[in-house]
Protein backbone atom coordinates (compact mmCIF):
# COMPACT_ATOMS: atom_id res chain seq x y z
CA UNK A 1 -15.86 11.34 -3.79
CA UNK A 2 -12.66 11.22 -1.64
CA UNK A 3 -12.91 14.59 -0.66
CA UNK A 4 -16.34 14.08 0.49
CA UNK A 5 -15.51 10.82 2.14
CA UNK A 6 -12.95 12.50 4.54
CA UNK A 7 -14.95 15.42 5.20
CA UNK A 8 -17.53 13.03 6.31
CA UNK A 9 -15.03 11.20 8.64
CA UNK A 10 -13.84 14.41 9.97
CA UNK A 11 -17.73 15.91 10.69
CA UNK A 12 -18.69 12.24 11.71
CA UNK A 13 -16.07 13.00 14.63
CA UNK A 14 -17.05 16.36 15.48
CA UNK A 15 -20.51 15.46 15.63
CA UNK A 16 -19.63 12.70 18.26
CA UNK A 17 -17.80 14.79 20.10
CA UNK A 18 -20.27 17.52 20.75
CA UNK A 19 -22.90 14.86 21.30
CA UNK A 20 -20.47 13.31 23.87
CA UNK A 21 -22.85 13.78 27.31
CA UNK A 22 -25.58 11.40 25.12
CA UNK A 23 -23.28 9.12 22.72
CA UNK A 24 -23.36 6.20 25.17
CA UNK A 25 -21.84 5.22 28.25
CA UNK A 26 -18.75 6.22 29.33
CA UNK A 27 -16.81 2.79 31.25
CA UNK A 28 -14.10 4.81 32.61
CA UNK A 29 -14.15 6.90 35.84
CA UNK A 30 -14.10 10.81 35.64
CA UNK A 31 -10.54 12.26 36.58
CA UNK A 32 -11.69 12.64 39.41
CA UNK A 33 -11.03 9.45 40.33
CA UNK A 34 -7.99 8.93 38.03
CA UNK A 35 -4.68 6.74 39.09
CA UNK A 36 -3.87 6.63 42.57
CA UNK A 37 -0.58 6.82 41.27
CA UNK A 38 -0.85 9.90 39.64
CA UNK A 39 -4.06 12.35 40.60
CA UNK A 40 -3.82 15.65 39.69
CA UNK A 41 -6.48 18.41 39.94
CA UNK A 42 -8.45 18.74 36.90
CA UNK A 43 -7.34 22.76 36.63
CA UNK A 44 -4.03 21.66 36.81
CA UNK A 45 -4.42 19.21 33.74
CA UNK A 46 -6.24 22.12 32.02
CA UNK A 47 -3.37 23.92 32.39
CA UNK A 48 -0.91 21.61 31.60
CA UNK A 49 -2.86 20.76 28.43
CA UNK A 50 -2.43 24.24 27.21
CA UNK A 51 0.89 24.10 28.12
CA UNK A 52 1.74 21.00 25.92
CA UNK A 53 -0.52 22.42 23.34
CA UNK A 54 1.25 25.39 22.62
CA UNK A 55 4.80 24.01 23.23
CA UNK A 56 4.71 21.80 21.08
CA UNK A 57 2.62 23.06 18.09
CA UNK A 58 3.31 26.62 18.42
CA UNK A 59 1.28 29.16 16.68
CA UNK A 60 -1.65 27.16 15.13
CA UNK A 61 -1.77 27.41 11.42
CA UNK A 62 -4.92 28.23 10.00
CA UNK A 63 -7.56 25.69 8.98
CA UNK A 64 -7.34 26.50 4.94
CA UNK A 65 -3.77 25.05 5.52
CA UNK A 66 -4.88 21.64 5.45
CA UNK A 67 -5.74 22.32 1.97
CA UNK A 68 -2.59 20.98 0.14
CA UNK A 69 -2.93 17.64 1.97
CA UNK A 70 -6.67 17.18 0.45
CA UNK A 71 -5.39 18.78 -2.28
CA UNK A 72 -2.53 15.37 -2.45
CA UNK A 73 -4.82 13.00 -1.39
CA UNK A 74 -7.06 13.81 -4.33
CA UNK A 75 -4.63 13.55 -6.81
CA UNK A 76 -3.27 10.96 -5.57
CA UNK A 77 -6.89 9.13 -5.45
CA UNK A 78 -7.76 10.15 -9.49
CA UNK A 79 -4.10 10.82 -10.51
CA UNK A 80 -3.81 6.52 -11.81
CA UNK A 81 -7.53 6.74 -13.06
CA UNK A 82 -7.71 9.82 -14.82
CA UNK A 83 -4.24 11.05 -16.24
CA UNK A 84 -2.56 8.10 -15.69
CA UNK A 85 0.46 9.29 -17.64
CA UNK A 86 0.78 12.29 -16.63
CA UNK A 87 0.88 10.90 -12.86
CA UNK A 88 3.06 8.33 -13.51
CA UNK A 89 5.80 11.27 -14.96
CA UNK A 90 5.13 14.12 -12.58
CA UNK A 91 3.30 12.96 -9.41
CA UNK A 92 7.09 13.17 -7.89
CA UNK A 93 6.58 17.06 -8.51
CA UNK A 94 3.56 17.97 -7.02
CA UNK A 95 4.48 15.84 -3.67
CA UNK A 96 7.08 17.93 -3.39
CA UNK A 97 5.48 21.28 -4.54
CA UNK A 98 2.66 20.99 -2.18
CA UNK A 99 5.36 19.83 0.81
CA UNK A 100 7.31 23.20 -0.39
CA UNK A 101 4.46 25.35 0.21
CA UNK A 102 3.05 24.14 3.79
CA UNK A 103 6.69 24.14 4.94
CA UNK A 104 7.63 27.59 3.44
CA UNK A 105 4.41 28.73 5.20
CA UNK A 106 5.52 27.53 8.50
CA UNK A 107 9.01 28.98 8.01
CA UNK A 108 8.09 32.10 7.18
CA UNK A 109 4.85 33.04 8.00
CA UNK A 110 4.01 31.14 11.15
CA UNK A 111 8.06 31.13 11.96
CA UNK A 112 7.49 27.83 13.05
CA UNK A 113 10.39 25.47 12.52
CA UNK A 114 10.31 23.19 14.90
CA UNK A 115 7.25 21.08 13.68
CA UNK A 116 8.38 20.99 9.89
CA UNK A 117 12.08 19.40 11.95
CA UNK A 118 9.72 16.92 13.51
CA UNK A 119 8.12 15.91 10.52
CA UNK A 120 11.24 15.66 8.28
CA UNK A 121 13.04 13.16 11.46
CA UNK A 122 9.69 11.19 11.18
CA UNK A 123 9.48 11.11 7.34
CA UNK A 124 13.11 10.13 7.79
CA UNK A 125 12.47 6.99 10.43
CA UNK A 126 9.47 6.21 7.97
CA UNK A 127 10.95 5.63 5.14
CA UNK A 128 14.45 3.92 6.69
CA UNK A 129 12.06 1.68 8.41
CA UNK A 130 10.21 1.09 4.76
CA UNK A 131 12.98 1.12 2.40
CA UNK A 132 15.68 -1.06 4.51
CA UNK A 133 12.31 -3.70 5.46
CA UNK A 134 11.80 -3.76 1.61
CA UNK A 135 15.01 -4.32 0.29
CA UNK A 136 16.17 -6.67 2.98
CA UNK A 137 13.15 -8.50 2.97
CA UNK A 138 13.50 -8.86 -1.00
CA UNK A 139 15.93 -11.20 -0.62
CA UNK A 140 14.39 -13.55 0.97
CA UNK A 141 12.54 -16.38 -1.19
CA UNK A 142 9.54 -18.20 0.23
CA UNK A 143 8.38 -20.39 -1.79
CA UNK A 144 4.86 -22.34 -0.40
CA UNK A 145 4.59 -25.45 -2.86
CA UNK A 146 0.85 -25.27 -2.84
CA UNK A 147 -1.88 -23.97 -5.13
CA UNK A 148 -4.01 -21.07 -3.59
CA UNK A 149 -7.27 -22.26 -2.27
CA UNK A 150 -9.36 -20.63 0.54
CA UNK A 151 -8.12 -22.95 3.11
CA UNK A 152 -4.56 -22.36 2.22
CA UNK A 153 -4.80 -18.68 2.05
CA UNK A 154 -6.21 -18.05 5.25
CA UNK A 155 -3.59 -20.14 6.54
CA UNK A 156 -0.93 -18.13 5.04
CA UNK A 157 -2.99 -14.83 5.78
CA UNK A 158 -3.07 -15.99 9.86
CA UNK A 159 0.63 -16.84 9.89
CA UNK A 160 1.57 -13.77 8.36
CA UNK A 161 -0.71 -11.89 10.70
CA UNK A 162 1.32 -13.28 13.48
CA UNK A 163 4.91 -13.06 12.46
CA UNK A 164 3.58 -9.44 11.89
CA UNK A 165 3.79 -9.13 15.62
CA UNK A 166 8.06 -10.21 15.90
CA UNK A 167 9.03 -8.42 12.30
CA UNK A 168 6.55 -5.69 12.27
CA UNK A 169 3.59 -5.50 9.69
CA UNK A 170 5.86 -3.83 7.61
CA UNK A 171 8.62 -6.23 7.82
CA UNK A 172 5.66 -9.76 7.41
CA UNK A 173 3.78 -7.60 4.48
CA UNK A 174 7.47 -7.53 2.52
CA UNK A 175 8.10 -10.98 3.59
CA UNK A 176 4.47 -12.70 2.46
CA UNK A 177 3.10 -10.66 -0.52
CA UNK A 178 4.86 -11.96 -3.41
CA UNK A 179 4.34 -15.53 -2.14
CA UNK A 180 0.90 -15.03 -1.43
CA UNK A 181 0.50 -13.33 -4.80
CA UNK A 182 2.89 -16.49 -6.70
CA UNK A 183 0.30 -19.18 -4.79
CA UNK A 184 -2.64 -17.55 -6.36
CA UNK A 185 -1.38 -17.26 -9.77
CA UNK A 186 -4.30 -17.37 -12.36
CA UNK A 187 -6.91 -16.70 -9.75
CA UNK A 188 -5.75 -13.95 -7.84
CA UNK A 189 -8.30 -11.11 -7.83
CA UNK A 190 -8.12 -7.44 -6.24
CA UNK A 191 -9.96 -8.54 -3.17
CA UNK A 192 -6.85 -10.98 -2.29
CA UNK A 193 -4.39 -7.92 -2.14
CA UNK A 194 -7.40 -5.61 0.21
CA UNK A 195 -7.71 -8.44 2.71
CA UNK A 196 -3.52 -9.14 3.04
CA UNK A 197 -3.46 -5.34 3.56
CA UNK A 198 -6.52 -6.01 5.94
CA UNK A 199 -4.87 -8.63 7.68
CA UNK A 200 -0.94 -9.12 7.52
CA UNK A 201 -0.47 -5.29 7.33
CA UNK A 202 -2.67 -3.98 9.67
CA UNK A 203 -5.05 -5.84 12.00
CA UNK A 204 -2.21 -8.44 12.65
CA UNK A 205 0.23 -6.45 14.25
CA UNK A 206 -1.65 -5.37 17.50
CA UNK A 207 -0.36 -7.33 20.02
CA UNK A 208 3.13 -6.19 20.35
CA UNK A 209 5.24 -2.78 20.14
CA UNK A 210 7.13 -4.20 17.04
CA UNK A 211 3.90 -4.94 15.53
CA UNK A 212 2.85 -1.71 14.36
CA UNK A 213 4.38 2.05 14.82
CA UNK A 214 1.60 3.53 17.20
CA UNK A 215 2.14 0.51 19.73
CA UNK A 216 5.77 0.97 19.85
CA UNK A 217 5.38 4.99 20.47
CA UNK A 218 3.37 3.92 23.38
CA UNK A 219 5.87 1.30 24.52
CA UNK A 220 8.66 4.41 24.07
CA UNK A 221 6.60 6.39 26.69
CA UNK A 222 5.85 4.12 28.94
CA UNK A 223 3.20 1.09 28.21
CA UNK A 224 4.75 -1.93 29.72
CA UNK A 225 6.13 -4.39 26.54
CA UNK A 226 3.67 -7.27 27.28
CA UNK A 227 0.58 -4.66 28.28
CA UNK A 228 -0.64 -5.01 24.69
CA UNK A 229 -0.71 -8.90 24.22
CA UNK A 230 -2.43 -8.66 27.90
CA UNK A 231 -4.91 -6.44 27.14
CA UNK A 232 -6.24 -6.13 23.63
CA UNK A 233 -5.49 -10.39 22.47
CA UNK A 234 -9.69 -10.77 22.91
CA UNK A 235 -10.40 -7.62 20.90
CA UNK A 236 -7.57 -8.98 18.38
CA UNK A 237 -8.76 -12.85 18.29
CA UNK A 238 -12.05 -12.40 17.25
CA UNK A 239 -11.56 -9.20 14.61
CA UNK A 240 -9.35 -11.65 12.88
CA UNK A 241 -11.24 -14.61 12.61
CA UNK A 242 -14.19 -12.56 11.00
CA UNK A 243 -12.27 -11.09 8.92
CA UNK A 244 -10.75 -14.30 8.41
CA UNK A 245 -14.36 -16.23 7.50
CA UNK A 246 -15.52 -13.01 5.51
CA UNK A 247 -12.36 -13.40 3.29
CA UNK A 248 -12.83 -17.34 3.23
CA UNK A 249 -16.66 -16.95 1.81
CA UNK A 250 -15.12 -14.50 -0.71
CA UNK A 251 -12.42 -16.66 -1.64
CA UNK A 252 -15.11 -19.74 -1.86
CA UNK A 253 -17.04 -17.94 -4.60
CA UNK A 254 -13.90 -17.34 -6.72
CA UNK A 255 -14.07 -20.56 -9.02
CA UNK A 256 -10.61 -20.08 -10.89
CA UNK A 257 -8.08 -22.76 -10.05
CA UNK A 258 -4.59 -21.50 -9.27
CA UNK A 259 -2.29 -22.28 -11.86
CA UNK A 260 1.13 -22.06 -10.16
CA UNK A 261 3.57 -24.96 -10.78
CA UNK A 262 3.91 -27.70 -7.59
CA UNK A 263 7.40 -29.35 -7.66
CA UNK A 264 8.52 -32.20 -5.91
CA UNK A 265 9.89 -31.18 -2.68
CA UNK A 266 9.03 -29.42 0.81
CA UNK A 267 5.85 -28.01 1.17
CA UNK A 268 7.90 -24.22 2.42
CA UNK A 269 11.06 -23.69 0.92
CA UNK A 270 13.37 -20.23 2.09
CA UNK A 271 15.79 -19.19 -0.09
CA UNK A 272 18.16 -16.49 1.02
CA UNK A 273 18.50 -17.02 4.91
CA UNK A 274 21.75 -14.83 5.05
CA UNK A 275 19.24 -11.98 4.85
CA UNK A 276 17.49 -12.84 7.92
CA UNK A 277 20.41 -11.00 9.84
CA UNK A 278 19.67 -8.18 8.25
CA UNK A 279 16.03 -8.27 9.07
CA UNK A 280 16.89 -8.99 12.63
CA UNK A 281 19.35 -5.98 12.91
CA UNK A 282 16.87 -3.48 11.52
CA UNK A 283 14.20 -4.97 13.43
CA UNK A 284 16.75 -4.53 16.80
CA UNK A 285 17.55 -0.99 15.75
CA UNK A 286 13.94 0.08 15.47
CA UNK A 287 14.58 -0.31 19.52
CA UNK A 288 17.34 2.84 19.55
CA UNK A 289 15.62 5.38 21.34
CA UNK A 290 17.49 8.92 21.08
CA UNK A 291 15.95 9.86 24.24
CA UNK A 292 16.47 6.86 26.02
CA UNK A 293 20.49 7.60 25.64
CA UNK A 294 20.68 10.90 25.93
CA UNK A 295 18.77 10.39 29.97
CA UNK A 296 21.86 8.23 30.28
CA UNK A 297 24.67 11.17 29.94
CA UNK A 298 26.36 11.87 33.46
CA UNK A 299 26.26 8.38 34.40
CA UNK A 300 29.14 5.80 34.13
CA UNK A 301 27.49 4.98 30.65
CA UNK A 302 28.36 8.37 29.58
CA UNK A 303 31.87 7.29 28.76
CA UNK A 304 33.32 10.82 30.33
CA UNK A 305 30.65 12.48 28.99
CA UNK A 306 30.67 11.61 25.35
CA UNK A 307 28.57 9.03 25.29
CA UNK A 308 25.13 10.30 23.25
CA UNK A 309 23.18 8.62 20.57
CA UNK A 310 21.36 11.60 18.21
CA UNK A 311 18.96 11.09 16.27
CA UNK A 312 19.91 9.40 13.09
CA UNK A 313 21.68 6.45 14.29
CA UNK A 314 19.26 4.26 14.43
CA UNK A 315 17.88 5.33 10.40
CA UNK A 316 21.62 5.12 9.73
CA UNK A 317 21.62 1.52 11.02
CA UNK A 318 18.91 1.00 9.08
CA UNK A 319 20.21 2.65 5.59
CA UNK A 320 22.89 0.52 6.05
CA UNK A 321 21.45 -2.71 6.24
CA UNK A 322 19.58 -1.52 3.03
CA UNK A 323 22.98 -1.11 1.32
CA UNK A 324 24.39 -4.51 2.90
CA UNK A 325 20.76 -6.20 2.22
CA UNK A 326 21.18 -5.51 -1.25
CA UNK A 327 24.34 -6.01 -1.96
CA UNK A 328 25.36 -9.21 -0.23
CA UNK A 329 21.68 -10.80 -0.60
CA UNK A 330 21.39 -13.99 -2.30
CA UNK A 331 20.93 -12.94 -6.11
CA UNK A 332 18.83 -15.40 -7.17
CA UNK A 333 16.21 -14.46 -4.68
CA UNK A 334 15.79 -11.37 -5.71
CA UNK A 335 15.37 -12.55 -9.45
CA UNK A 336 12.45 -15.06 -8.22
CA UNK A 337 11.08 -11.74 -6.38
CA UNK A 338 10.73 -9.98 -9.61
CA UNK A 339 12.64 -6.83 -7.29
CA UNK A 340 12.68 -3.33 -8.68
CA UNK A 341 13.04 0.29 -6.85
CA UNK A 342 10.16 1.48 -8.25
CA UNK A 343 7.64 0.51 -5.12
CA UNK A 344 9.90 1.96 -2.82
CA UNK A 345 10.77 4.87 -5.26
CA UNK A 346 6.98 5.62 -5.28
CA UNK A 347 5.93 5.80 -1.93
CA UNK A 348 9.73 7.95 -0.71
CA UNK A 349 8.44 10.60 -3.35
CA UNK A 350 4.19 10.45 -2.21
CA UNK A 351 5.14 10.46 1.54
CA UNK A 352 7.72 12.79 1.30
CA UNK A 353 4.27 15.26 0.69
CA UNK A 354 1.79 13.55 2.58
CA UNK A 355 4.36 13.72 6.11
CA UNK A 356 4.50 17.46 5.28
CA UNK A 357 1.29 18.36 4.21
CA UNK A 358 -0.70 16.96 7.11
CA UNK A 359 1.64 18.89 9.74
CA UNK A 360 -1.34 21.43 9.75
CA UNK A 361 -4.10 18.65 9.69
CA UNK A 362 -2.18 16.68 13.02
CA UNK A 363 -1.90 20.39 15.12
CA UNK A 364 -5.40 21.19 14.61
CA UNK A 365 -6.50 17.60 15.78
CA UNK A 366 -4.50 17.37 18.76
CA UNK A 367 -5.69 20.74 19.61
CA UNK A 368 -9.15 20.30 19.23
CA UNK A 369 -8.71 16.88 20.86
CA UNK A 370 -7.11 18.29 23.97
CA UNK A 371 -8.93 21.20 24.17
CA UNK A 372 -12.02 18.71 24.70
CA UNK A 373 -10.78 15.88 26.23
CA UNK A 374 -12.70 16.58 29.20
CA UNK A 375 -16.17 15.46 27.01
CA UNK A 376 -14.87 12.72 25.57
CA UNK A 377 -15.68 8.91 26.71
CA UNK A 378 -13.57 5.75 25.58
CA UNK A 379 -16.00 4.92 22.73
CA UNK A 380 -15.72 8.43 21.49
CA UNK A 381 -11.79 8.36 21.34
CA UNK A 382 -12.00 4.83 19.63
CA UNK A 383 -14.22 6.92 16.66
CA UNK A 384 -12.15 9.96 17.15
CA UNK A 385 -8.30 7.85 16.55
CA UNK A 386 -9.73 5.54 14.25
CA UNK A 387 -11.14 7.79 12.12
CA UNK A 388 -8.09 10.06 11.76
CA UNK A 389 -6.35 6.78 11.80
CA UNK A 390 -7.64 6.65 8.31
CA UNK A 391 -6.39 9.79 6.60
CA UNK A 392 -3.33 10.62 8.55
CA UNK A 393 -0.39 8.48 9.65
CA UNK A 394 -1.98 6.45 12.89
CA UNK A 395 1.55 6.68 15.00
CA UNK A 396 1.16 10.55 15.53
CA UNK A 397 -2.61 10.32 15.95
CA UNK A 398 -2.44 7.74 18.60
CA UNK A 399 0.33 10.20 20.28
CA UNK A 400 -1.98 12.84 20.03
CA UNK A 401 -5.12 11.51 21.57
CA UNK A 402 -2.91 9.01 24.18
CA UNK A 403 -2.05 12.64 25.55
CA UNK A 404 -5.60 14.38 25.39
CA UNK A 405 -6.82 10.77 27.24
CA UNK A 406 -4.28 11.19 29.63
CA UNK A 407 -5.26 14.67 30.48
CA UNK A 408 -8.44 13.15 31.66
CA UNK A 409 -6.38 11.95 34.58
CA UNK A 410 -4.15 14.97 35.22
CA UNK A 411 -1.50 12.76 33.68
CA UNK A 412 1.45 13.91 31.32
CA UNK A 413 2.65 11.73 27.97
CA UNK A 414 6.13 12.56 28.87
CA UNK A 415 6.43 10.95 32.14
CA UNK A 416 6.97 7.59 31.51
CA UNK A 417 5.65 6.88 34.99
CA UNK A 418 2.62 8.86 34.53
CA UNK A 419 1.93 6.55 31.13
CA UNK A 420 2.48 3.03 33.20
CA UNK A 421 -0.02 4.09 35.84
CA UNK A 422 -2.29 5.50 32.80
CA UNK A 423 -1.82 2.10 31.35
CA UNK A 424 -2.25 -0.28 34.70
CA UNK A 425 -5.21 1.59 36.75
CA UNK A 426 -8.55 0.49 36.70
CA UNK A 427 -10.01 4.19 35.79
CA UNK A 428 -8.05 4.59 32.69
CA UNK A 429 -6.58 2.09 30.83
CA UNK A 430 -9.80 0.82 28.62
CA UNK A 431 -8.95 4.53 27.26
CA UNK A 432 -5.37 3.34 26.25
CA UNK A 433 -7.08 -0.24 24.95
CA UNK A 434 -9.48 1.88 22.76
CA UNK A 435 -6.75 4.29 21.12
CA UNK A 436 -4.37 1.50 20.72
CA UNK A 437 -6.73 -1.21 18.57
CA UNK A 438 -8.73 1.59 16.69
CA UNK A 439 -4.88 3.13 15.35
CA UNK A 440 -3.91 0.05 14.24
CA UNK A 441 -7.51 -1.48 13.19
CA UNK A 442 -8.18 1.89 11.03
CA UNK A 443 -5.19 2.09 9.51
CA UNK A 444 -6.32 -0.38 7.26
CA UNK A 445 -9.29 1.50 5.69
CA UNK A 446 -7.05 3.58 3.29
CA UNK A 447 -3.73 2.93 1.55
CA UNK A 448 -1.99 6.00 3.40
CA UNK A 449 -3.33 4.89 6.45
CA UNK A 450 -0.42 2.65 7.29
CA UNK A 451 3.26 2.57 5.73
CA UNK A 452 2.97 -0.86 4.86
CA UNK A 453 -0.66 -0.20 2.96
CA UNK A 454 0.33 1.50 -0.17
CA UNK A 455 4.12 -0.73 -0.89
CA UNK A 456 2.10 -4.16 -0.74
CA UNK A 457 -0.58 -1.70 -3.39
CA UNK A 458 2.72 -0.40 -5.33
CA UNK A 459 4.46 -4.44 -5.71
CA UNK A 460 1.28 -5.72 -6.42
CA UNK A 461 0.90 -3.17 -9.65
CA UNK A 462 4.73 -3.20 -10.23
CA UNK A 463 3.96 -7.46 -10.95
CA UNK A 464 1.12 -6.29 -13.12
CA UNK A 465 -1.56 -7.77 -10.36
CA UNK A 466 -5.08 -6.02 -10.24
CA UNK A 467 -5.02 -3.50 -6.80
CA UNK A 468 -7.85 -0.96 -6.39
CA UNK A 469 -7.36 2.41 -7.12
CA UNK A 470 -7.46 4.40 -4.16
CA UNK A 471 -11.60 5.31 -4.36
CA UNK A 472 -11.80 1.94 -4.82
CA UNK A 473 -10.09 0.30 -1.74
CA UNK A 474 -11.85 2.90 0.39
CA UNK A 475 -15.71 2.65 -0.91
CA UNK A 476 -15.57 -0.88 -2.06
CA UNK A 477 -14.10 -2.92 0.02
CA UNK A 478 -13.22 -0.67 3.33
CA UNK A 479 -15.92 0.97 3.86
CA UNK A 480 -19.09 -2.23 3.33
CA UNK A 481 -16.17 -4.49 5.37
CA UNK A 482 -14.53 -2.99 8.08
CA UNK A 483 -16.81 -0.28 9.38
CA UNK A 484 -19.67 -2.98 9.98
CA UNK A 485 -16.68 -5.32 12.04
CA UNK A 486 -15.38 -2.09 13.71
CA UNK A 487 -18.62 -0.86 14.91
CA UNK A 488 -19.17 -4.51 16.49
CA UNK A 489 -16.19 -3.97 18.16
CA UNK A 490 -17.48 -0.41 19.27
CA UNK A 491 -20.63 -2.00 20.35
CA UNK A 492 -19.27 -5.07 22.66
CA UNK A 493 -15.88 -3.16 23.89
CA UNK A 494 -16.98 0.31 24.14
CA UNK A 495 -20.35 1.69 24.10
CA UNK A 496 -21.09 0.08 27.35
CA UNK A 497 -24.18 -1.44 25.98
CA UNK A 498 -22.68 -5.17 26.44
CA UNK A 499 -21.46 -4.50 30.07
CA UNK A 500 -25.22 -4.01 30.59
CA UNK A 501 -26.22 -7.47 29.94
């Protein structure tokens, strides 16, 4: 069912796209009438696009390569249902078997080295990002003396949404799930875990660049820090209060009272502050931009020429705080956490395959997307991220499309001037708007679709609370919820329909 379910994503977007003259109204300008700022001829972005194509993804692989990555996703999608045992034991093996052959085809048959490079330094900034987040985090107690009740959750669900935009959702998911799971004790169902990975880990990070990986790419190349609180807070606001009132009805109808122990005291206790600075220092280093340094050699910040930051220093930052976290975090906290590696020992070994595997699957899309960028209106690339959003890691997907949209224009991704007037001119930035909510928005429809998704899945089931299996998250609760909000969203923001009233 899976298998069918992302073939039906994938088609759904093809089909858009070659409807794309009759899918709606397009509420951007042609390039034609891109940024002042910028304007290129339309032959010249052509060009350019084939340029950036090829540079960067070589020699396209062929389509049966994306094979091993369904291949993955299946298993991992049946693997805990079916042959749970056997999973549990070996699923560490056939990540890295099927990671083994996509790269050894790229090595030696496509002689392609340079993407399977990029995809090991992003696999590597992953999971520092992850593991340090998780283990820092961990030793921090929160404590809410309160029983779980509707009104109480979606508190804690809208807080956590918001501190998702100053620690990340990655950082707010680590900090809030094991408190949100403790407050629901003796009630807490699998919907309660779906709609914190709905909410805290997804959906609630979309205002700022720390909030969720895609945003701060963009802010990397060029969107202005505040451009996302600007311009996507109304498409934010009210995507979170429905979600917020569907999950309160749900939460209504579930009769069981919590059974977790009040005590006499403050109504939010922290235990563990000391690893607060460590949070704050991987949260700082996450800003360490390789690129950003190495612009600065030959200038009296060069130190004589030896000043350069490579990459690695910021994941070595970050490895280090995981070290220092752990060892030098209150004790105690980590006890009332219930910590263990295995969460974090699950999802290094699954994405270690899924960031190689899907290599083949992110060329072919950001060919096929730049190749027809020309046909595509904002509504279309809101479908067209989203829905790749949802299979493949959203950061690389937003990069992807943010360059095919920018083509539109005659604009290049790797200008960061060209990606401020992309962002600020009336012709074009309702096409950054759409990329940026539907990459973070989507990522929530599948456990892989964000790095947060499947560690909140992984602690849940590591503290013996009920999660969904994978065909569960994704036809039971994903698919009825969020695709009936997101097409709202489609509706009032992007097909143009609403402008007409």
């Amino acid at each position: 069912m899976n298998t069918v379910a992302r073939a039906c994503h994938l088609a759904f977007f093809l089909l858009l796209t070659c409807a794309a003259p009759a899918a709606g109204q397009d509420t951007s300008a042609t390039a034609d009438h891109g940024p002042a700022q910028a304007v290129h001829a339309q032959d010249a972005a052509a060009e350019q696009h084939g340029e950036d194509s090829e540079h960067h993804h070589g020699v396209l692989p062929p389509l049966w390569l994306v094979l091993p990555f369904v291949a993955l996703l299946l298993m991992i999608a049946t693997g805990p249902l079916f042959y749970m045992h056997h999973w549990h034991h070996h699923y560490p093996k056939y990540a890295l078997g099927f990671a083994a052959f996509v790269t050894l085809f790229y090595l030696v048959v496509l002689k392609d080295g340079t993407s399977m490079l990029h995809a090991l330094q992003e696999y590597l900034s992953f999971i520092a990002l992850v593991a340090s987040l998780f283990v820092a985090a961990s030793g921090i107690f929160l404590k809410v003396n309160a029983r779980g009740t509707p009104l109480v959750n979606v508190g804690l669900l809208s807080i956590g949404a918001v501190i998702a935009n100053l620690i990340a959702t990655t950082g707010a998911a680590m900090l809030f799930i094991r408190p949100y799971m403790r407050l629901n004790k003796g009630r807490l169902k699998a919907y309660h875990i779906v709609f914190f990975i709905f909410i805290v880990a997804n959906v609630g990070g979309a205002l700022t660049p720390i909030g969720d990986p895609p945003l701060f790419l963009g802010f990397l190349r060029g969107v202005p820090f505040f451009w996302t609180a600007v311009n996507v807070w109304y498409v934010w606001l009210p995507t979170m209060i429905v979600l917020l009132g569907i999950f309160f009805v749900i939460d209504t109808r579930n009769k069981a009272p919590s059974v977790t122990r009040l005590t006499e005291g403050k109504a939010v206790e922290l235990e563990g502050l000391r690893s607060f600075i460590f949070v704050f220092i991987i949260i700082l280093s996450v800003f360490i931009d390789p690129n950003v340094f190495t612009a600065m050699r030959g200038t009296w910040l060069d130190l004589a020429g030896t000043f350069h930051v490579p990459f690695g220093l910021r994941e070595v930052i970050m490895f280090t705080m995981c070290f220092i976290g752990y060892r030098y975090c209150k004790k105690e906290a980590l006890i009332k956490n219930e910590f263990s590696f295995e969460p974090i020992r699950e999802v290094g070994w699954l994405f270690a395959g899924i960031f190689a595997c899907m290599v083949p699957a992110l060329a072919l899309i950001s060919n096929f997307a730049s190749q027809n960028a020309d046909t595509l209106t904002t509504g279309l690339f809101y479908w067209g991220t989203g829905n790749l959003s949802s299979i493949l890691d959203n950061a690389p997907t937003y990069l992807n499309f943010l360059a095919a949209a920018m083509g539109k224009f005659g604009l290049d991704v790797n200008v960061p001037d060209d990606v401020k007037a992309f962002a600020l001119a009336e012709e074009s930035w309702l096409y950054l708007q759409a990329i940026s909510v539907a990459a973070v928005f989507f990522g929530a429809m599948t456990y892989i679709g964000n790095a947060p998704n499947f560690m909140v899945k992984a602690i849940a089931e590591s503290n013996n609370v009920d999660a969904p299996s994978f065909a569960g998250f994704l036809f039971k609760y994903a698919i009825p919820i969020l695709i009936p909000v997101y097409f709202v969203v489609w509706m009032v923001f992007y097909s143009g329909w609403f402008l007409q009233l």
